[in-house]
PDB file of N, CA and C in Angstrom:
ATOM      1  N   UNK A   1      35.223 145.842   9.550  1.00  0.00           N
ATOM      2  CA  UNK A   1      34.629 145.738  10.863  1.00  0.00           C
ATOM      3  C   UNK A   1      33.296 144.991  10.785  1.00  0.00           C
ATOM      4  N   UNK A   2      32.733 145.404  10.146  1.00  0.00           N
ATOM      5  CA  UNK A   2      31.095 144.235   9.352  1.00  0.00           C
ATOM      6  C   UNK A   2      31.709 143.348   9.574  1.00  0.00           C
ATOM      7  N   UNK A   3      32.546 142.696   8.822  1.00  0.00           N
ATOM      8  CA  UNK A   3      33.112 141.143   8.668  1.00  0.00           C
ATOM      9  C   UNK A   3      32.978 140.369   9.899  1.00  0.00           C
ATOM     10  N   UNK A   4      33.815 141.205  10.905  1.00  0.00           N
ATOM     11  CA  UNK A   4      34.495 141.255  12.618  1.00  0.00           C
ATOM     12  C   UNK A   4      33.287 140.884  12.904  1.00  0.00           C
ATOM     13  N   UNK A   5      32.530 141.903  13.281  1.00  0.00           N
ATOM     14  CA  UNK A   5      31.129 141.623  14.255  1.00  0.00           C
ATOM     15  C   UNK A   5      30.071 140.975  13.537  1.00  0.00           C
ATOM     16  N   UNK A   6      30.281 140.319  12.375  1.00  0.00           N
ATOM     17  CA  UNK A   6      29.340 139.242  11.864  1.00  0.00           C
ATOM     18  C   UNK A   6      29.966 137.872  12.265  1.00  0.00           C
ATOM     19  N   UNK A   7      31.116 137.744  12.534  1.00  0.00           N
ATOM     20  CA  UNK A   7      31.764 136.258  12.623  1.00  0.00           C
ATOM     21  C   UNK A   7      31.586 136.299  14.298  1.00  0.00           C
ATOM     22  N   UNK A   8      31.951 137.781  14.862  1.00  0.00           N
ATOM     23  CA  UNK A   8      31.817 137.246  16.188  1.00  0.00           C
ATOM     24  C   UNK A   8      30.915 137.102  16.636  1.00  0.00           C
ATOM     25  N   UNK A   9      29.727 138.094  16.666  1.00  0.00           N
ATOM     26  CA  UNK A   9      28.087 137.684  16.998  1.00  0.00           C
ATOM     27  C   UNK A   9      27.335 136.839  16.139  1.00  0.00           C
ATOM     28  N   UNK A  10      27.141 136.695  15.732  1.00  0.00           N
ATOM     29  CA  UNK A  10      26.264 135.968  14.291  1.00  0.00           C
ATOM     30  C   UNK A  10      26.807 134.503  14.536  1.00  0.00           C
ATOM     31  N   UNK A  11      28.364 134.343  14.247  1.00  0.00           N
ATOM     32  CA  UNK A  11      29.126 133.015  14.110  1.00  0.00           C
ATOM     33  C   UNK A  11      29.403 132.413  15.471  1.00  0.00           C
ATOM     34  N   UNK A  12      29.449 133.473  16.289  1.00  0.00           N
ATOM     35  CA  UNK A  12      30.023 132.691  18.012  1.00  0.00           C
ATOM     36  C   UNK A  12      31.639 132.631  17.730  1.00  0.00           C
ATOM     37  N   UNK A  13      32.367 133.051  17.132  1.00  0.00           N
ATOM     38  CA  UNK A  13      34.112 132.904  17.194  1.00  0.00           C
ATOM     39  C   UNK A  13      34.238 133.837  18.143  1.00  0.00           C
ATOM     40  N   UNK A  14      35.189 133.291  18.595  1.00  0.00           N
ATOM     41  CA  UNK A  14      35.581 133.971  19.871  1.00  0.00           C
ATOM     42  C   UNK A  14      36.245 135.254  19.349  1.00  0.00           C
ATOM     43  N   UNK A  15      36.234 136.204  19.898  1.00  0.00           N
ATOM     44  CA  UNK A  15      36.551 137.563  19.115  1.00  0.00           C
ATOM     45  C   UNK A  15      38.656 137.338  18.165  1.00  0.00           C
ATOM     46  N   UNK A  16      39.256 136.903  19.092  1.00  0.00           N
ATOM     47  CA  UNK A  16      40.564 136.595  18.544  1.00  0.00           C
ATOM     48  C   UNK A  16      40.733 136.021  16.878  1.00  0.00           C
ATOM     49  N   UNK A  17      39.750 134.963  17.143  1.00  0.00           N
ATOM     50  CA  UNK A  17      39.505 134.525  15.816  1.00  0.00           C
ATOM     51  C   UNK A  17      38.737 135.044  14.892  1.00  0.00           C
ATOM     52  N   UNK A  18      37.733 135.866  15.057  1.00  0.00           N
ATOM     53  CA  UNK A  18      36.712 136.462  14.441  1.00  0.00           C
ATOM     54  C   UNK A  18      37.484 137.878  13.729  1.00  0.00           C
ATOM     55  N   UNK A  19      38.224 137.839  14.443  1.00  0.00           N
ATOM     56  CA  UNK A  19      39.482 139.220  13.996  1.00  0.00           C
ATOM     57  C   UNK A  19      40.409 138.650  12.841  1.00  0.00           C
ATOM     58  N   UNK A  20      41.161 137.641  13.412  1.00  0.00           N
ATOM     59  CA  UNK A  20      41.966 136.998  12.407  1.00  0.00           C
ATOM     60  C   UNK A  20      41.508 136.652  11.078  1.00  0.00           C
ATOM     61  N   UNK A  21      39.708 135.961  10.780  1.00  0.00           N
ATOM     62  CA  UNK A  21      39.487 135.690   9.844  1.00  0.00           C
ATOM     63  C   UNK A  21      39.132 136.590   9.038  1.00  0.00           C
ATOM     64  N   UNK A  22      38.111 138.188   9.827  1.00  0.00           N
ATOM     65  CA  UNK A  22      38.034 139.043   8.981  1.00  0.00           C
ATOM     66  C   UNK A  22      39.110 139.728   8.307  1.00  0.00           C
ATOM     67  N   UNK A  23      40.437 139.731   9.109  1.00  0.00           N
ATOM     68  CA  UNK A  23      41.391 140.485   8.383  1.00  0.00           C
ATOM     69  C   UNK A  23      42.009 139.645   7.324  1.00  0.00           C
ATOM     70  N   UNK A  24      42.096 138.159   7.302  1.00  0.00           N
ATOM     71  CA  UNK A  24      42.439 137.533   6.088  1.00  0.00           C
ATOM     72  C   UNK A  24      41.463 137.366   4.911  1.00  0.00           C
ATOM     73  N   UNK A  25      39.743 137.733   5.365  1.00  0.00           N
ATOM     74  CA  UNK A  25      38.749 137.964   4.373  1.00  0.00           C
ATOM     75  C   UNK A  25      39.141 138.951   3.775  1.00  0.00           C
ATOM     76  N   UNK A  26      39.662 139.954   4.476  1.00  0.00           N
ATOM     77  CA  UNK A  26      39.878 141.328   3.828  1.00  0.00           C
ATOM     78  C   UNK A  26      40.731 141.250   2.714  1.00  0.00           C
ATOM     79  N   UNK A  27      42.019 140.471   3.015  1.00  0.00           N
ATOM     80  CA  UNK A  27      43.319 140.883   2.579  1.00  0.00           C
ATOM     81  C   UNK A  27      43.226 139.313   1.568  1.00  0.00           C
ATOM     82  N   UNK A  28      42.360 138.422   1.535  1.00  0.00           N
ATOM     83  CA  UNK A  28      42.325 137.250   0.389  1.00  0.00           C
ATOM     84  C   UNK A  28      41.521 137.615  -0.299  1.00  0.00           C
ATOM     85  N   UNK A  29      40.418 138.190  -0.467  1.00  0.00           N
ATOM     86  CA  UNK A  29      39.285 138.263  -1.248  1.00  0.00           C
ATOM     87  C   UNK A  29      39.287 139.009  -2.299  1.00  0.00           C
ATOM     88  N   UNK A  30      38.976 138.468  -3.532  1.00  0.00           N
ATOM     89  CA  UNK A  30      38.983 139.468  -4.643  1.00  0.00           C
ATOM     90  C   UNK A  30      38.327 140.865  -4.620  1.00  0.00           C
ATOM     91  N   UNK A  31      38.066 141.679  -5.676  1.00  0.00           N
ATOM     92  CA  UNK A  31      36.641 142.617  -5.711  1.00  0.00           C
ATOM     93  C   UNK A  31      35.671 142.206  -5.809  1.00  0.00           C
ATOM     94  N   UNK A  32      35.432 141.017  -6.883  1.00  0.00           N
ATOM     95  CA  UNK A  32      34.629 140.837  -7.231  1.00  0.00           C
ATOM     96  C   UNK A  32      33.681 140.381  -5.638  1.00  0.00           C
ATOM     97  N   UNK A  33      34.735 139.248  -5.077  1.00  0.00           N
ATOM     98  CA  UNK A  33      33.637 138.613  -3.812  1.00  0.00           C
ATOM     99  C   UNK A  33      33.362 139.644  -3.027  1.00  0.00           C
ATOM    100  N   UNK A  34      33.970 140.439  -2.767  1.00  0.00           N
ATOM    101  CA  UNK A  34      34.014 141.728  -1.776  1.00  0.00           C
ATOM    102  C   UNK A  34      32.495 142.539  -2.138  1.00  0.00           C
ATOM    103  N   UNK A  35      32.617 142.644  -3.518  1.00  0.00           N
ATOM    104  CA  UNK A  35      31.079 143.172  -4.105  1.00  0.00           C
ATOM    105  C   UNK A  35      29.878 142.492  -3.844  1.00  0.00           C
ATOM    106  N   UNK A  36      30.122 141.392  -4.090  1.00  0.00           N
ATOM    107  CA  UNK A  36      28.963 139.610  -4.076  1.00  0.00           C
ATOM    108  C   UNK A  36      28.457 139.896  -2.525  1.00  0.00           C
ATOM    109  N   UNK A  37      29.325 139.999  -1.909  1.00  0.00           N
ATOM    110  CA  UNK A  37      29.123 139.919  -0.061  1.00  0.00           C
ATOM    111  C   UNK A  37      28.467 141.493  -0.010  1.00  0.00           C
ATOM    112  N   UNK A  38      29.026 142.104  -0.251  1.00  0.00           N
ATOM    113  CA  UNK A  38      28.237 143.545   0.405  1.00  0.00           C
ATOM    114  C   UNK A  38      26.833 144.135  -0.360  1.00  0.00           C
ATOM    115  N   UNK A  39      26.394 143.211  -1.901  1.00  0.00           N
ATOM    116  CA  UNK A  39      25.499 143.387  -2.054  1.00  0.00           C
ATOM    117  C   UNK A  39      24.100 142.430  -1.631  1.00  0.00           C
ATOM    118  N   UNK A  40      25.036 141.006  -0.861  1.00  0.00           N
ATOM    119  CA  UNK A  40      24.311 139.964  -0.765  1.00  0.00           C
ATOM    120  C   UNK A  40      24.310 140.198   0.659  1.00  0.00           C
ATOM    121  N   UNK A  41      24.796 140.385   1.949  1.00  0.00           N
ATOM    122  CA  UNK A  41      24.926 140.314   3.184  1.00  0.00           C
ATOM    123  C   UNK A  41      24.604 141.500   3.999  1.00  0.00           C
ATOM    124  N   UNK A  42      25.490 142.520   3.407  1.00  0.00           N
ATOM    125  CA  UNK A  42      25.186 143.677   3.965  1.00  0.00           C
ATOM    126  C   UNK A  42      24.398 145.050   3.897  1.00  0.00           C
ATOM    127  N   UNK A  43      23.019 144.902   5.105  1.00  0.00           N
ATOM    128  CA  UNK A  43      22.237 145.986   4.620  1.00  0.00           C
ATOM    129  C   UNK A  43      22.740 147.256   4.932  1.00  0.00           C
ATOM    130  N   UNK A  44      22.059 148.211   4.064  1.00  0.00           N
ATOM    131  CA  UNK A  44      22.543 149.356   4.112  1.00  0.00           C
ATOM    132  C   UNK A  44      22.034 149.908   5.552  1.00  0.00           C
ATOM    133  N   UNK A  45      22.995 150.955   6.400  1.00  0.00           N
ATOM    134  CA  UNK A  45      22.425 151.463   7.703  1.00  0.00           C
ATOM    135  C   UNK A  45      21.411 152.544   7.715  1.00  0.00           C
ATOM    136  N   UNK A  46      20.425 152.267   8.088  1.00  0.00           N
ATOM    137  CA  UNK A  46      19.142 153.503   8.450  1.00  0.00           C
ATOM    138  C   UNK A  46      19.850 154.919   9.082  1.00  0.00           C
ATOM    139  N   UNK A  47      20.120 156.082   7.861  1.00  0.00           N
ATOM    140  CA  UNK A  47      20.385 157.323   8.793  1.00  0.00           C
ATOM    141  C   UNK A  47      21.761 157.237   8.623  1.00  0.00           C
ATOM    142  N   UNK A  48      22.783 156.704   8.135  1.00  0.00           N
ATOM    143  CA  UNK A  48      24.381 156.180   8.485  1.00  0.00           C
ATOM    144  C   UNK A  48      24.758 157.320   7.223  1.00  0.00           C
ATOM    145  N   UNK A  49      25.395 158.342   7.539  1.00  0.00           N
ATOM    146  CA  UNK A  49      25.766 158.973   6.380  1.00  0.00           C
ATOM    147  C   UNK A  49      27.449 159.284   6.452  1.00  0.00           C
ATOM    148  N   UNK A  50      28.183 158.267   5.256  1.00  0.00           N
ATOM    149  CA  UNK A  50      29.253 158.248   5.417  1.00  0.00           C
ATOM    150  C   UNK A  50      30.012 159.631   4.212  1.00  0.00           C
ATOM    151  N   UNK A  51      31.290 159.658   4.125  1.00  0.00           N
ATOM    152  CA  UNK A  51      31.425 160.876   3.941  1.00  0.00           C
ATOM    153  C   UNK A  51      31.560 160.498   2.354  1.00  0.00           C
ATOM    154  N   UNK A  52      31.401 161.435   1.460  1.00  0.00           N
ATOM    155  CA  UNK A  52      31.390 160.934   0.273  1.00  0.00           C
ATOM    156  C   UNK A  52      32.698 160.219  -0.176  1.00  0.00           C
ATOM    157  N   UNK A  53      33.525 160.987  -0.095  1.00  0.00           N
ATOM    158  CA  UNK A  53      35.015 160.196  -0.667  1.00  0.00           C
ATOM    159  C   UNK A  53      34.979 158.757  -0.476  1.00  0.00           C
ATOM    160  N   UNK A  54      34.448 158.661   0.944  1.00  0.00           N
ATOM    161  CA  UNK A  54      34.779 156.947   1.331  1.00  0.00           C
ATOM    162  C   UNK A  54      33.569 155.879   0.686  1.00  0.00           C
ATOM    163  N   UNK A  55      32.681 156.921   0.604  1.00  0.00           N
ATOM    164  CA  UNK A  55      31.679 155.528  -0.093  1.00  0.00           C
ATOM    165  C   UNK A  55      31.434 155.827  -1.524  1.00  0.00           C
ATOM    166  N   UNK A  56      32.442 156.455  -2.135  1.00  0.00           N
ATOM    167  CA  UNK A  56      32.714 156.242  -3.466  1.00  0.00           C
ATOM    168  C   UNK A  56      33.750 155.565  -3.713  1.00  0.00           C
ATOM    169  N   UNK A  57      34.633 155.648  -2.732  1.00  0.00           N
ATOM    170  CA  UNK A  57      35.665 154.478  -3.158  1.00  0.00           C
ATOM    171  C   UNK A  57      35.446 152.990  -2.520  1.00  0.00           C
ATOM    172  N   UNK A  58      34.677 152.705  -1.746  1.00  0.00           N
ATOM    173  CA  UNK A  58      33.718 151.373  -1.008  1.00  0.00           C
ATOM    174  C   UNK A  58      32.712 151.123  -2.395  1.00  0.00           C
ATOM    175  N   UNK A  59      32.172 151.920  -2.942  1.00  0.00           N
ATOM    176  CA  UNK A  59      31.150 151.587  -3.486  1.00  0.00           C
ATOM    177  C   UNK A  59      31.049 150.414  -4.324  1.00  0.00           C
ATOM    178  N   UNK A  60      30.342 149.229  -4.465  1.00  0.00           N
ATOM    179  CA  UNK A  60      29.795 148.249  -4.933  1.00  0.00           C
ATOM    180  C   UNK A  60      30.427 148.424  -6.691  1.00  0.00           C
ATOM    181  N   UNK A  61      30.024 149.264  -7.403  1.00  0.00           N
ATOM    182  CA  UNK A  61      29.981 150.229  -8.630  1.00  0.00           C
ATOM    183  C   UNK A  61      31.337 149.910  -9.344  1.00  0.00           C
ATOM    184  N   UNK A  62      31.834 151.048  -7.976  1.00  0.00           N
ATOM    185  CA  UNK A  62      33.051 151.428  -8.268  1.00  0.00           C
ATOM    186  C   UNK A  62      34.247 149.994  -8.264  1.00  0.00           C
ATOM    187  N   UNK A  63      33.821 149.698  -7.341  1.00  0.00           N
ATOM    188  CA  UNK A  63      34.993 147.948  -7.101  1.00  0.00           C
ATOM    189  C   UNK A  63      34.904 147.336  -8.434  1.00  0.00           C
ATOM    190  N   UNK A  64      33.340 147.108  -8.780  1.00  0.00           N
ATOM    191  CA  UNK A  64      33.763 146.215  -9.836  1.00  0.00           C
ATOM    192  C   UNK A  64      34.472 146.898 -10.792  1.00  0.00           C
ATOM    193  N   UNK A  65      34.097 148.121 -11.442  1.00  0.00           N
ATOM    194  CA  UNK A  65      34.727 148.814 -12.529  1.00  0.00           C
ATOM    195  C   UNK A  65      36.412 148.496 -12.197  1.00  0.00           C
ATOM    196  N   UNK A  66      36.754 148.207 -11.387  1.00  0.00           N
ATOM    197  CA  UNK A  66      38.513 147.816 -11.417  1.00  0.00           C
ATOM    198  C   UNK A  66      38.228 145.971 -11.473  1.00  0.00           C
ATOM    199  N   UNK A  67      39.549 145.613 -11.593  1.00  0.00           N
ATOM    200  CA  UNK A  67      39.128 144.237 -12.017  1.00  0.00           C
ATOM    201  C   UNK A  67      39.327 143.445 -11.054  1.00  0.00           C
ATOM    202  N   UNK A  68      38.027 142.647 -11.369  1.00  0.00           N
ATOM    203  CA  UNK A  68      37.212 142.120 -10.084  1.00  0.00           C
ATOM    204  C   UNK A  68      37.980 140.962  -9.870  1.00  0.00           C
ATOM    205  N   UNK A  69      38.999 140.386 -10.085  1.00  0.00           N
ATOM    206  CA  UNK A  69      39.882 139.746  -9.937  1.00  0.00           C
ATOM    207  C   UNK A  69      41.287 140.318  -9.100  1.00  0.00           C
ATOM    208  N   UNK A  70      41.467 141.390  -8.630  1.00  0.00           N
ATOM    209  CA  UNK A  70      42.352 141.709  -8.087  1.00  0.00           C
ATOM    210  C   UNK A  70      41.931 142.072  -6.704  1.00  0.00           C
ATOM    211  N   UNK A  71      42.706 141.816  -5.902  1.00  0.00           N
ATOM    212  CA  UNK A  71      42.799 142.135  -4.429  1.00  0.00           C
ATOM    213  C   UNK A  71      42.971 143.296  -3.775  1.00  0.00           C
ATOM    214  N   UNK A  72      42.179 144.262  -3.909  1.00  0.00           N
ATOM    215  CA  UNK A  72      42.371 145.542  -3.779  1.00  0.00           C
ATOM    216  C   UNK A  72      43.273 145.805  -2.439  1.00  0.00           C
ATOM    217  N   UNK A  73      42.504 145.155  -1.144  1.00  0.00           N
ATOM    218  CA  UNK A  73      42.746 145.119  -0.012  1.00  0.00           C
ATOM    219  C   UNK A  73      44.433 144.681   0.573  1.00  0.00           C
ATOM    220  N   UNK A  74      45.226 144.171  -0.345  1.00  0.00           N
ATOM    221  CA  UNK A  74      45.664 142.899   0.349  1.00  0.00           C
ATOM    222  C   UNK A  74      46.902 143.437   0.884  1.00  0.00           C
ATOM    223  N   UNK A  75      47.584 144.856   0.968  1.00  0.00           N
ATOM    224  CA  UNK A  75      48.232 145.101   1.718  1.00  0.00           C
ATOM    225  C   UNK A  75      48.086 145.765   3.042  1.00  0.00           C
ATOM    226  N   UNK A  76      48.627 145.287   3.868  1.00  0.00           N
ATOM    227  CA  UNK A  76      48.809 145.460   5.380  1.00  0.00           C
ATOM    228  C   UNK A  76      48.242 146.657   6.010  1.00  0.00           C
ATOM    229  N   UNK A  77      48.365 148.130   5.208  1.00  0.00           N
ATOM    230  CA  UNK A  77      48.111 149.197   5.469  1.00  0.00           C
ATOM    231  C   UNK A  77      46.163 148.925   5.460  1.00  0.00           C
ATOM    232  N   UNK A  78      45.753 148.202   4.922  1.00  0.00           N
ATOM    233  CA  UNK A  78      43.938 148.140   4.812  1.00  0.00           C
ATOM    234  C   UNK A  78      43.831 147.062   6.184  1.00  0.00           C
ATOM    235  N   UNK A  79      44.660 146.785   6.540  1.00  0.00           N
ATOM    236  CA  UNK A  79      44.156 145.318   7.704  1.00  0.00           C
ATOM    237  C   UNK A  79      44.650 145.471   8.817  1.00  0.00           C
ATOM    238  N   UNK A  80      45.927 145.647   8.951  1.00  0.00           N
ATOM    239  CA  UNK A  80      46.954 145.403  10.226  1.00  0.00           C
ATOM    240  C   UNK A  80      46.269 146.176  10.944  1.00  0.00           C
ATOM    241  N   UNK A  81      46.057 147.577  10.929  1.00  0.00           N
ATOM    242  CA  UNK A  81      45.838 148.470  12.231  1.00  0.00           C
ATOM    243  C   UNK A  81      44.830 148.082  12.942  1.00  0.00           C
ATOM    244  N   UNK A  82      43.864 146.935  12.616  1.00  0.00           N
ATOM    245  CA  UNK A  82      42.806 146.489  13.542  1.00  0.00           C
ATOM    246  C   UNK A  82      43.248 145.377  14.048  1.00  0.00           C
ATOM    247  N   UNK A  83      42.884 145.506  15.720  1.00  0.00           N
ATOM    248  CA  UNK A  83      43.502 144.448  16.942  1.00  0.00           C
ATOM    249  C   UNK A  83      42.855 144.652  17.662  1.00  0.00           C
ATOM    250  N   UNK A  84      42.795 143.587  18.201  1.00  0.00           N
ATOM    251  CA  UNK A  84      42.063 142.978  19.651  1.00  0.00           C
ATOM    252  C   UNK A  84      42.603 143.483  20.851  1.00  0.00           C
ATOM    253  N   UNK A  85      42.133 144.298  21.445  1.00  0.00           N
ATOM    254  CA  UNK A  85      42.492 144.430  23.008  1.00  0.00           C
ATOM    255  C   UNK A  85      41.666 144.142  24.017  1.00  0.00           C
ATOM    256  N   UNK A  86      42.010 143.497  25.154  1.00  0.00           N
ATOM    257  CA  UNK A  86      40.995 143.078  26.765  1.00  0.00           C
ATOM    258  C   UNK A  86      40.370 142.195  27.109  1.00  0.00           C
ATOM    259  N   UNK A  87      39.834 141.806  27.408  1.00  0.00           N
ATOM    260  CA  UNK A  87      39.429 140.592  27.589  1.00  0.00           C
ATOM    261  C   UNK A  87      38.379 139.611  26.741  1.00  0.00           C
TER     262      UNK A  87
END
């Protein structure tokens, strides 16, 4: 969703596209870039307390320790369920 609302506000893509590219960022991108980007782009949220399970398995750390060459993301079940609805 970062991805989403950085391409659509930040970039100006019209949300259709801004959807499409984050979900193929998602589902092309190694670990390794996935790590590169969230330690280079994305600040951490003031107060945002996510639940542990999920930001141990998100974690920066943890991605690379699997090999940063593989596509963690790249099946359908991590991407598909996000869509565009309304205008």
């Amino acid at each position: 969703m970062e991805r989403f609302y950085c391409l659509w506000r930040e970039d100006g893509l019209a949300p259709a596209e801004a959807l499409r590219r984050a979900q193929h960022w998602l589902r092309d991108s190694s670990n390794y870039e996935k790590a590169e980007y969230f330690q280079r782009d994305v600040p951490a949220p003031a107060g945002y307390k996510m639940p542990e399970l999920v930001a141990a398995e998100l974690s920066v750390e943890r991605m690379l320790q699997r090999d940063g060459d593989a596509r963690q993301f790249e099946h359908p079940f991590y991407w598909a369920a996000f869509t565009m609805t309304g205008a």
